[in-house]
N, C-alpha and C. Protein backbone atom coordinates (compact mmCIF):
# COMPACT_ATOMS: atom_id res chain seq x y z
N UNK A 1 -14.37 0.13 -14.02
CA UNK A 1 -15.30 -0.56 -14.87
C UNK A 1 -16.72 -0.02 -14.66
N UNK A 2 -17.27 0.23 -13.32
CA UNK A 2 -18.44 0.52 -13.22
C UNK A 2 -18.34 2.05 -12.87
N UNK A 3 -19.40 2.45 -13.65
CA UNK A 3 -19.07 4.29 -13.56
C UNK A 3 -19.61 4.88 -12.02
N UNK A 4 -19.85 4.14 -11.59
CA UNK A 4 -20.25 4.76 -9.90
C UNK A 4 -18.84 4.61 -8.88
N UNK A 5 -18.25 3.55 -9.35
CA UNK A 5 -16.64 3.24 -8.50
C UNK A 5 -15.82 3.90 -9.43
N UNK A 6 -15.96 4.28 -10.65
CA UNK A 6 -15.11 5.15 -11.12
C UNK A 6 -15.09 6.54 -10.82
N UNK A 7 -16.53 7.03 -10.40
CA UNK A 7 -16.59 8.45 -9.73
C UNK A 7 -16.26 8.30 -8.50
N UNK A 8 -16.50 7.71 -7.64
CA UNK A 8 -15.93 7.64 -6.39
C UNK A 8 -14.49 7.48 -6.67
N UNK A 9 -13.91 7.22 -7.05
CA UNK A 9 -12.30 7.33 -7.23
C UNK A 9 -11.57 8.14 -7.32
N UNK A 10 -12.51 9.02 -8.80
CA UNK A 10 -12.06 10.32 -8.97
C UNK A 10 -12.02 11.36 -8.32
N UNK A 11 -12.75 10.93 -7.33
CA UNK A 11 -13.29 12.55 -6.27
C UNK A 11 -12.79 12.31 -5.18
N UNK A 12 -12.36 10.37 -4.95
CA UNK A 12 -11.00 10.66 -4.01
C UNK A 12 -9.63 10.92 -4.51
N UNK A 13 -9.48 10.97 -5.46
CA UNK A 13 -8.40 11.36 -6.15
C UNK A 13 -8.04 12.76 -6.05
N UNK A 14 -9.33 13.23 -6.24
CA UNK A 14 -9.01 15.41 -6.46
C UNK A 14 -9.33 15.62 -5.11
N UNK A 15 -9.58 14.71 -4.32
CA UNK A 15 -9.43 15.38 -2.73
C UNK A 15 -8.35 15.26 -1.65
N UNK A 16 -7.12 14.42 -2.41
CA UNK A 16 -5.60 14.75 -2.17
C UNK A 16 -4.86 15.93 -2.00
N UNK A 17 -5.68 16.89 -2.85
CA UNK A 17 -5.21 18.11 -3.39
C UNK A 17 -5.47 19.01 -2.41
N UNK A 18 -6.53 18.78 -2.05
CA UNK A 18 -7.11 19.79 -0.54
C UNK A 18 -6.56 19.87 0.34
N UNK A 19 -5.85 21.27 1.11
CA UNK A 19 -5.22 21.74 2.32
C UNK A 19 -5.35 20.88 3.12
N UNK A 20 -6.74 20.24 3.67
CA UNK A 20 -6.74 19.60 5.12
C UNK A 20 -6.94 18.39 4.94
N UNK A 21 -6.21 17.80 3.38
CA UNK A 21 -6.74 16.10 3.60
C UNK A 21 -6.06 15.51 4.67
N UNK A 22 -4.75 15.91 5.19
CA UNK A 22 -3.66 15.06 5.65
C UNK A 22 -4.46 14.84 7.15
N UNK A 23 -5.00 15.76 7.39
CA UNK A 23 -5.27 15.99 8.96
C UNK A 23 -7.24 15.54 8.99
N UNK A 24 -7.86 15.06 7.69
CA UNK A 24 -9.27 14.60 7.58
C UNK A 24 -8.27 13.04 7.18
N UNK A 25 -7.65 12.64 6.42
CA UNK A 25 -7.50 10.90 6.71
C UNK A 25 -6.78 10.75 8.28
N UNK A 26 -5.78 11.29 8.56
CA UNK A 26 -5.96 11.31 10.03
C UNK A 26 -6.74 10.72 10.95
N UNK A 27 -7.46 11.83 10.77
CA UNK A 27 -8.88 12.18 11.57
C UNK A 27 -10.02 10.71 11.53
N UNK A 28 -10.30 10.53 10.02
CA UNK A 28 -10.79 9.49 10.00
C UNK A 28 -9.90 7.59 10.25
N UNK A 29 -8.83 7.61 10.20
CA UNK A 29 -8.39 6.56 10.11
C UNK A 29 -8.47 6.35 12.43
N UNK A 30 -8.20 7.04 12.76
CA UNK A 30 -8.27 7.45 14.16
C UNK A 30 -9.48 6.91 14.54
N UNK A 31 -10.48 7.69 13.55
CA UNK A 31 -12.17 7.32 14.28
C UNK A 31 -12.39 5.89 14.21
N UNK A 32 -11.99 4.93 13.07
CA UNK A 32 -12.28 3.52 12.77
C UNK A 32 -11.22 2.91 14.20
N UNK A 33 -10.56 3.23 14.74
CA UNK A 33 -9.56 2.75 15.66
C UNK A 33 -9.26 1.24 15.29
N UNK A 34 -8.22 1.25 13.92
CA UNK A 34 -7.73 0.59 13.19
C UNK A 34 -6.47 0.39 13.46
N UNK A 35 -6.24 -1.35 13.75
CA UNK A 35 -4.49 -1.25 13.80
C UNK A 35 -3.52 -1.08 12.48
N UNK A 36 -4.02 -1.62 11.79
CA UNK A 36 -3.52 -1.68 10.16
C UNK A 36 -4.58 -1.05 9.49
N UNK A 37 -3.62 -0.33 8.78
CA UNK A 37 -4.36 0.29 7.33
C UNK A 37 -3.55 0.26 6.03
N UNK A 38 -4.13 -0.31 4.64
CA UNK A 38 -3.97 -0.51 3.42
C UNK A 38 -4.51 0.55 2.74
N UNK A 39 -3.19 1.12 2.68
CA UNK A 39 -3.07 2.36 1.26
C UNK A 39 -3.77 2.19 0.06
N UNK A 40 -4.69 2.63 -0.38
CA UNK A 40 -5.20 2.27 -2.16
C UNK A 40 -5.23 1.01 -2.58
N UNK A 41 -6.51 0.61 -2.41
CA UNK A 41 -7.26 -0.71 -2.55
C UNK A 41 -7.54 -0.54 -4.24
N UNK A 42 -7.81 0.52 -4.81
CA UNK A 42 -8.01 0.90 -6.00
C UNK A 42 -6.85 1.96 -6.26
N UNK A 43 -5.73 2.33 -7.11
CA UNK A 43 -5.61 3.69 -7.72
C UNK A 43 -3.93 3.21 -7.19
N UNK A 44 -3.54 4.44 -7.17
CA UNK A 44 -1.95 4.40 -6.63
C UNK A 44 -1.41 5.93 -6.47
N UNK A 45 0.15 5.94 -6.16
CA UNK A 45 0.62 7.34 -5.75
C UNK A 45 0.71 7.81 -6.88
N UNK A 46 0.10 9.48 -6.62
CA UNK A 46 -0.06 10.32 -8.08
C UNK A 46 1.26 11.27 -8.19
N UNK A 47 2.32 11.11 -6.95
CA UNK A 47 3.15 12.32 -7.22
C UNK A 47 4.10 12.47 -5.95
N UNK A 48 5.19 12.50 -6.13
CA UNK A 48 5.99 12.65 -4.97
C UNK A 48 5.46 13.65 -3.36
N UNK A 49 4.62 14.69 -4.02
CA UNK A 49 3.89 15.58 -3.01
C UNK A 49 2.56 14.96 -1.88
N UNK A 50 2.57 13.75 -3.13
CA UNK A 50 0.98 12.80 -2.45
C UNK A 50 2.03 11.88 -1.61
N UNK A 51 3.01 11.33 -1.55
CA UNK A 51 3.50 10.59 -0.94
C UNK A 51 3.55 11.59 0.00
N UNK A 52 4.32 12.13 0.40
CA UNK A 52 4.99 12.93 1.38
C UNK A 52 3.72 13.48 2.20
N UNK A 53 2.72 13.61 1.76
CA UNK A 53 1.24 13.72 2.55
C UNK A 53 0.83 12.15 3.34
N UNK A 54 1.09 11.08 2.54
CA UNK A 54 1.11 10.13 2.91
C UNK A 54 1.68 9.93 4.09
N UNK A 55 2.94 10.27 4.39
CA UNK A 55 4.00 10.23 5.69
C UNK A 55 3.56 10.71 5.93
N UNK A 56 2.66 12.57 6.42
CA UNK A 56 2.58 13.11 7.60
C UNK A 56 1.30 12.30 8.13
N UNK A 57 0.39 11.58 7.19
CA UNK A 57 -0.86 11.11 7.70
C UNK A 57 -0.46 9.98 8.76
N UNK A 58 0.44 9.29 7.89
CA UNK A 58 1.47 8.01 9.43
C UNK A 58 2.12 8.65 10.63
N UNK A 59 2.55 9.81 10.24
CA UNK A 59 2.72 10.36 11.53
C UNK A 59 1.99 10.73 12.22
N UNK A 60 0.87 11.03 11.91
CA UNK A 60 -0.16 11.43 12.80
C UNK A 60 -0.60 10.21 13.40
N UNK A 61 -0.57 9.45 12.78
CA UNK A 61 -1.41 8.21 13.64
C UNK A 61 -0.50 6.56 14.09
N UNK A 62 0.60 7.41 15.23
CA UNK A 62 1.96 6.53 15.14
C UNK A 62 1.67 5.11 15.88
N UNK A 63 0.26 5.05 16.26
CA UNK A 63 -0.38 3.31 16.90
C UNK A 63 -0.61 2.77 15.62
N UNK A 64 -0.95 2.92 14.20
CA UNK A 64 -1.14 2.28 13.42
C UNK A 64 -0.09 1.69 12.53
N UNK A 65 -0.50 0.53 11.93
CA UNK A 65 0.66 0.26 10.82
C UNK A 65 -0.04 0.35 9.72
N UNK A 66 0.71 0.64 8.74
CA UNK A 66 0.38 1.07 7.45
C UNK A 66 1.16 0.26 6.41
N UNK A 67 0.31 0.31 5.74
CA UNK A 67 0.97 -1.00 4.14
C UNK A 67 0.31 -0.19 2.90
N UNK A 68 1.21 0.11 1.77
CA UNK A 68 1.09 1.02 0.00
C UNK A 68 1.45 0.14 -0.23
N UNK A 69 0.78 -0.56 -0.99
CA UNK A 69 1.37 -0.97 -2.38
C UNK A 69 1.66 -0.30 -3.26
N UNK A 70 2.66 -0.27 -4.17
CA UNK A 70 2.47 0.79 -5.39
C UNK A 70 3.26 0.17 -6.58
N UNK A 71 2.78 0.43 -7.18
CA UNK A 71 3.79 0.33 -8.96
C UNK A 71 5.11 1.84 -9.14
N UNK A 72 4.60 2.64 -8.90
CA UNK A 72 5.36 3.90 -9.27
C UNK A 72 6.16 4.11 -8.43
N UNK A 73 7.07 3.17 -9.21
CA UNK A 73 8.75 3.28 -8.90
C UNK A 73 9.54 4.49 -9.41
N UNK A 74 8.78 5.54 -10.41
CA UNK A 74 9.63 6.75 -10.14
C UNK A 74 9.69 7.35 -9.38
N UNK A 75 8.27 7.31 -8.48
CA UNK A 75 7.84 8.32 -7.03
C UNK A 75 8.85 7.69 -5.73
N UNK A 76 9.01 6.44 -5.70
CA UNK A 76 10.23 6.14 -4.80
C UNK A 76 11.68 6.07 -4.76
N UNK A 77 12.12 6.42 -5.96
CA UNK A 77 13.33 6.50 -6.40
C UNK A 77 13.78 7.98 -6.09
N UNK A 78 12.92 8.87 -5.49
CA UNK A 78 12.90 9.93 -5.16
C UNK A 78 13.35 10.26 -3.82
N UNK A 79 12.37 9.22 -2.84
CA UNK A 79 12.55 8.95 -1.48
C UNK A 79 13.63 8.09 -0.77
N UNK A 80 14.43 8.69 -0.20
CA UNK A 80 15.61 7.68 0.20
C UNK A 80 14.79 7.02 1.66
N UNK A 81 14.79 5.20 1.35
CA UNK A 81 14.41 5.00 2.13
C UNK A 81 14.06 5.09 3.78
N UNK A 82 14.76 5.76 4.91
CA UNK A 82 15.23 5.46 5.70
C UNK A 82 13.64 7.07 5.95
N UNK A 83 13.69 7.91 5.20
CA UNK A 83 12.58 8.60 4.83
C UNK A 83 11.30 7.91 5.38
N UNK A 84 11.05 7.29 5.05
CA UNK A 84 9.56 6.41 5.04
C UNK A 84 9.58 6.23 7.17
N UNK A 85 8.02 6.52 7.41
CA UNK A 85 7.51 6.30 8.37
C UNK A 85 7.90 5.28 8.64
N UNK A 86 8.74 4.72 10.60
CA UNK A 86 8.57 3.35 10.49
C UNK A 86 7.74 2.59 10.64
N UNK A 87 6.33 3.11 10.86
CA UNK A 87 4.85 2.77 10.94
C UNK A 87 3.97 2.89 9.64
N UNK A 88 5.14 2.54 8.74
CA UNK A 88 4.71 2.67 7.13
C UNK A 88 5.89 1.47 6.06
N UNK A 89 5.23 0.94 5.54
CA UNK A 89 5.85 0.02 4.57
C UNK A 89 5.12 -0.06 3.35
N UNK A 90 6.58 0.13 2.67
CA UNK A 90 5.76 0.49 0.79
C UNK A 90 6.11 -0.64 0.48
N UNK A 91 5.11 -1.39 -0.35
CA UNK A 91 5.90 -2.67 -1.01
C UNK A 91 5.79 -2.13 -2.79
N UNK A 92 6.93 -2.68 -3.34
CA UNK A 92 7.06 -2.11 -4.77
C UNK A 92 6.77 -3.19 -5.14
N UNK A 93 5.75 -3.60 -6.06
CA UNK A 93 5.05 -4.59 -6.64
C UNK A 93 5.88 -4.59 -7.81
N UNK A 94 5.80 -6.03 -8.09
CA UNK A 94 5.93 -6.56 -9.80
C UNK A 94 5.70 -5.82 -10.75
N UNK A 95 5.95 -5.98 -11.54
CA UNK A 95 4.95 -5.35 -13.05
C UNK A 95 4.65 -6.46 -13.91
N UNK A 96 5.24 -7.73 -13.90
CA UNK A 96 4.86 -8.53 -14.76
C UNK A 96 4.46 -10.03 -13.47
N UNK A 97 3.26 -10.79 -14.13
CA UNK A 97 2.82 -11.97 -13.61
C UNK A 97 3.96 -13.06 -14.00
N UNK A 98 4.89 -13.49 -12.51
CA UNK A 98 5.85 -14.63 -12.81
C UNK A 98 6.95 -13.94 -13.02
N UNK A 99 6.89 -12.54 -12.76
CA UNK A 99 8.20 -11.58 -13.14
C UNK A 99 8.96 -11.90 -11.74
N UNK A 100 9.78 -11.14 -11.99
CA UNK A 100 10.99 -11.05 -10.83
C UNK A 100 10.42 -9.54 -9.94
N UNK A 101 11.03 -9.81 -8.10
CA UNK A 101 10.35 -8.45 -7.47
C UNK A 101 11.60 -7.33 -8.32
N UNK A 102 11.37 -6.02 -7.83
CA UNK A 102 11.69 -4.40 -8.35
C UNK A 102 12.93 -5.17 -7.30
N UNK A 103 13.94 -4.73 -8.18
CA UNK A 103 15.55 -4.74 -7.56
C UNK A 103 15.76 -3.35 -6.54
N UNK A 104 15.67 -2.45 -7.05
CA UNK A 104 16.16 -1.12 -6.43
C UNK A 104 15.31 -0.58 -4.66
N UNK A 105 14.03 -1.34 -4.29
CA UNK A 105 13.00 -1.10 -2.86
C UNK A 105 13.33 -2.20 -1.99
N UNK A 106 13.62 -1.69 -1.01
CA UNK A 106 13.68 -2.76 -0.05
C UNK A 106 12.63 -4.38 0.32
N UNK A 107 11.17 -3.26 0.35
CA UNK A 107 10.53 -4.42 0.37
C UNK A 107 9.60 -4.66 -0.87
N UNK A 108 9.02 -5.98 -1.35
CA UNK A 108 8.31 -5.56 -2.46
C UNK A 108 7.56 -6.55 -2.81
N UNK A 109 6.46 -6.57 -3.59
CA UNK A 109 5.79 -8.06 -3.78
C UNK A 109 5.46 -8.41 -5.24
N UNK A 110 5.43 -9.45 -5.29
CA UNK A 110 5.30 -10.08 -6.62
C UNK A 110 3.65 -10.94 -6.91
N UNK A 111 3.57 -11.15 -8.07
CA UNK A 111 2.48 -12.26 -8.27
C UNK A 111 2.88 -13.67 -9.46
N UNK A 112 2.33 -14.48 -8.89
CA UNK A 112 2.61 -15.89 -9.66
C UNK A 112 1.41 -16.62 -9.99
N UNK A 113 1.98 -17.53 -10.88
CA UNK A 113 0.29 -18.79 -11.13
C UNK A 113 0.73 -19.44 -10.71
N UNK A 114 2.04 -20.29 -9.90
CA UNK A 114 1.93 -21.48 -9.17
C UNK A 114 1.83 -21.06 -7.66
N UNK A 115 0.85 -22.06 -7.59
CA UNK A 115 0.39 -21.55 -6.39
C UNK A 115 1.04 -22.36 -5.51
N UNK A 116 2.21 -23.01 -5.52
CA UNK A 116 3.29 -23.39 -4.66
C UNK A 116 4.72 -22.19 -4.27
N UNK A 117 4.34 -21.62 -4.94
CA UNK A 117 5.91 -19.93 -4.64
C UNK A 117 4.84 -19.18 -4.20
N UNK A 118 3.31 -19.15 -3.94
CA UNK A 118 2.68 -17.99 -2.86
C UNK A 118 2.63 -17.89 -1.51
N UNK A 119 3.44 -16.90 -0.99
CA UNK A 119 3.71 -16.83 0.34
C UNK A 119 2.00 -16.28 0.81
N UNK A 120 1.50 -15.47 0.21
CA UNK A 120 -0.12 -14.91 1.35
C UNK A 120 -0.86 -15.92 0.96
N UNK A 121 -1.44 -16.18 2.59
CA UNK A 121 -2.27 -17.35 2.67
C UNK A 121 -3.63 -16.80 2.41
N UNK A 122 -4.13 -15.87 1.90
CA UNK A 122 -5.31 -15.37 1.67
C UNK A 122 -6.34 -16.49 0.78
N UNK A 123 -6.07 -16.82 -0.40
CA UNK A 123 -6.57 -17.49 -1.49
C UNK A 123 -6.99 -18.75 -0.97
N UNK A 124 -6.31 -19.48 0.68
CA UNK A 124 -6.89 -20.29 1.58
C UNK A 124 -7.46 -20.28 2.55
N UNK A 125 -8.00 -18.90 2.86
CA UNK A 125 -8.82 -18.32 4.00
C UNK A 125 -9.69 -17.36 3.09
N UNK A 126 -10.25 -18.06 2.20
CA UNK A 126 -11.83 -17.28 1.74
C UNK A 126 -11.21 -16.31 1.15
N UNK A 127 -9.99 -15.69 0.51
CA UNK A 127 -9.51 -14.17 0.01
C UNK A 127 -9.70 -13.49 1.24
N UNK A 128 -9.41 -13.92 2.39
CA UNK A 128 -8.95 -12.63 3.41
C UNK A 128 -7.80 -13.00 4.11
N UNK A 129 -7.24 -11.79 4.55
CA UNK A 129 -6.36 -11.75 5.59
C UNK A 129 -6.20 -12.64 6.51
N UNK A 130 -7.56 -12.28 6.90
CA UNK A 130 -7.54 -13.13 8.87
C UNK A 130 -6.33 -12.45 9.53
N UNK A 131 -6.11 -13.49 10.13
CA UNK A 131 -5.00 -12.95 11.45
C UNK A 131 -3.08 -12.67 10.92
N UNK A 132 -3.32 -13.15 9.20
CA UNK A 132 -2.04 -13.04 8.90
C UNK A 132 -1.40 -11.48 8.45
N UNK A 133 -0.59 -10.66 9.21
CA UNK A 133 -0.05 -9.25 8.51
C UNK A 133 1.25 -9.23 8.31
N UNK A 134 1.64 -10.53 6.84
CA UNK A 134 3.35 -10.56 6.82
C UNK A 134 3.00 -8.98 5.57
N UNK A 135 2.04 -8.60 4.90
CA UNK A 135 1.89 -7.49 4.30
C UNK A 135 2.73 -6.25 5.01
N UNK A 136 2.30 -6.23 6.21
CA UNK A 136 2.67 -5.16 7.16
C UNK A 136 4.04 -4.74 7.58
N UNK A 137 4.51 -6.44 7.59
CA UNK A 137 5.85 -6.48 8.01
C UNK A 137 7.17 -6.44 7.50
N UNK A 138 7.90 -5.43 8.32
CA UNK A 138 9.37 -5.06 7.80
C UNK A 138 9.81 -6.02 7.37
N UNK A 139 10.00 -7.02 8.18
CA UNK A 139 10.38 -8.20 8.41
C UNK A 139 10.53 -9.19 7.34
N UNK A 140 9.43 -9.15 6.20
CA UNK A 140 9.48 -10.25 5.54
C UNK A 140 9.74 -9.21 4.26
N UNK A 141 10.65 -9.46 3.54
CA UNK A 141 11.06 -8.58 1.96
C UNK A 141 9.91 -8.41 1.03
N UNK A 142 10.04 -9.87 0.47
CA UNK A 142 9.00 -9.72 -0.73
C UNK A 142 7.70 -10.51 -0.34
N UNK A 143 6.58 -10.57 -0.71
CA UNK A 143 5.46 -11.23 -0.46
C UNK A 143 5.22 -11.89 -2.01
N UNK A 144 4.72 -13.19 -1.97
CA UNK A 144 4.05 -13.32 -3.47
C UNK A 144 2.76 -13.58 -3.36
N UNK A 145 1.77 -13.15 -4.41
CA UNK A 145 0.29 -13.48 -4.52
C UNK A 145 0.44 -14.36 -5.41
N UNK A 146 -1.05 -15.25 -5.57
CA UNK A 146 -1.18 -16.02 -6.51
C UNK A 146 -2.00 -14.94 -7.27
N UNK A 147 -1.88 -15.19 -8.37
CA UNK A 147 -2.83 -14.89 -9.66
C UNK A 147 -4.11 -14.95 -9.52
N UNK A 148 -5.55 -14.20 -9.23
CA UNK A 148 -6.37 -14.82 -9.20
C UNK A 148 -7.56 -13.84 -10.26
């Protein structure tokens, strides 16, 4: 929407493409000495080759956990799960509000307007996290958001 976060997007976008991104997000996710990190707050996976950069960046940094959201369920239909970092969890999001989760990904999340079927407690802690990372976790399948 705003053309200053839209250039910043784009120029993280074409800097996927560069030889040494895998080993500069690395590098930087290391320096923040971060336990969790969230894949694309804005944008999503552009290509089976960007994923697979994705994994070596989790491998590089095997103290962290990592959470993608993504829509592009053709780029994972590619990857046989067992593939995926276990210091990495993709959740395959909805496509429709009140829809049903993606049948074919193990784990995956949805969004709703009743805000009685939302499992993240975010929307009751100010829109943050806090101390809750069922995002993160193998453990829990699908997550639902509320609508907001």
């Amino acid at each position: 929407m705003y053309k200053t976060v839209k250039e910043a997007q784009y120029k993280r976008f074409k800097a996927i493409d560069r030889p040494k991104w895998v080993h500069m997000m690395a590098s930087q996710i290391k320096l923040f000495k971060t336990k969790e990190f969230r894949w694309h707050d804005a944008g999503d996976i552009k290509s089976v080759k960007h994923l697979l950069k994705i994994f070596k960046v989790c491998k590089l940094t095997p103290g962290v956990k990592h959470w993608m959201p993504t829509k592009e369920a053709q780029y994972l239909k590619k990857i046989p799960v067992n593939r995926v970092p276990k210091n990495l969890i993709i959740r395959l999001s909805g496509t429709n509000v009140d829809g049903p989760a993606g049948k074919f990904w193990k784990w995956t999340s949805t969004v709703t307007t009743n805000p009685k079927k939302a499992t993240c407690p975010a929307p009751k802690q100010g829109g943050k996290c806090l101390d809750c990372r069922k995002c993160w976790s193998r453990k829990i399948k699908n997550i639902t958001y509320l609508k907001h």
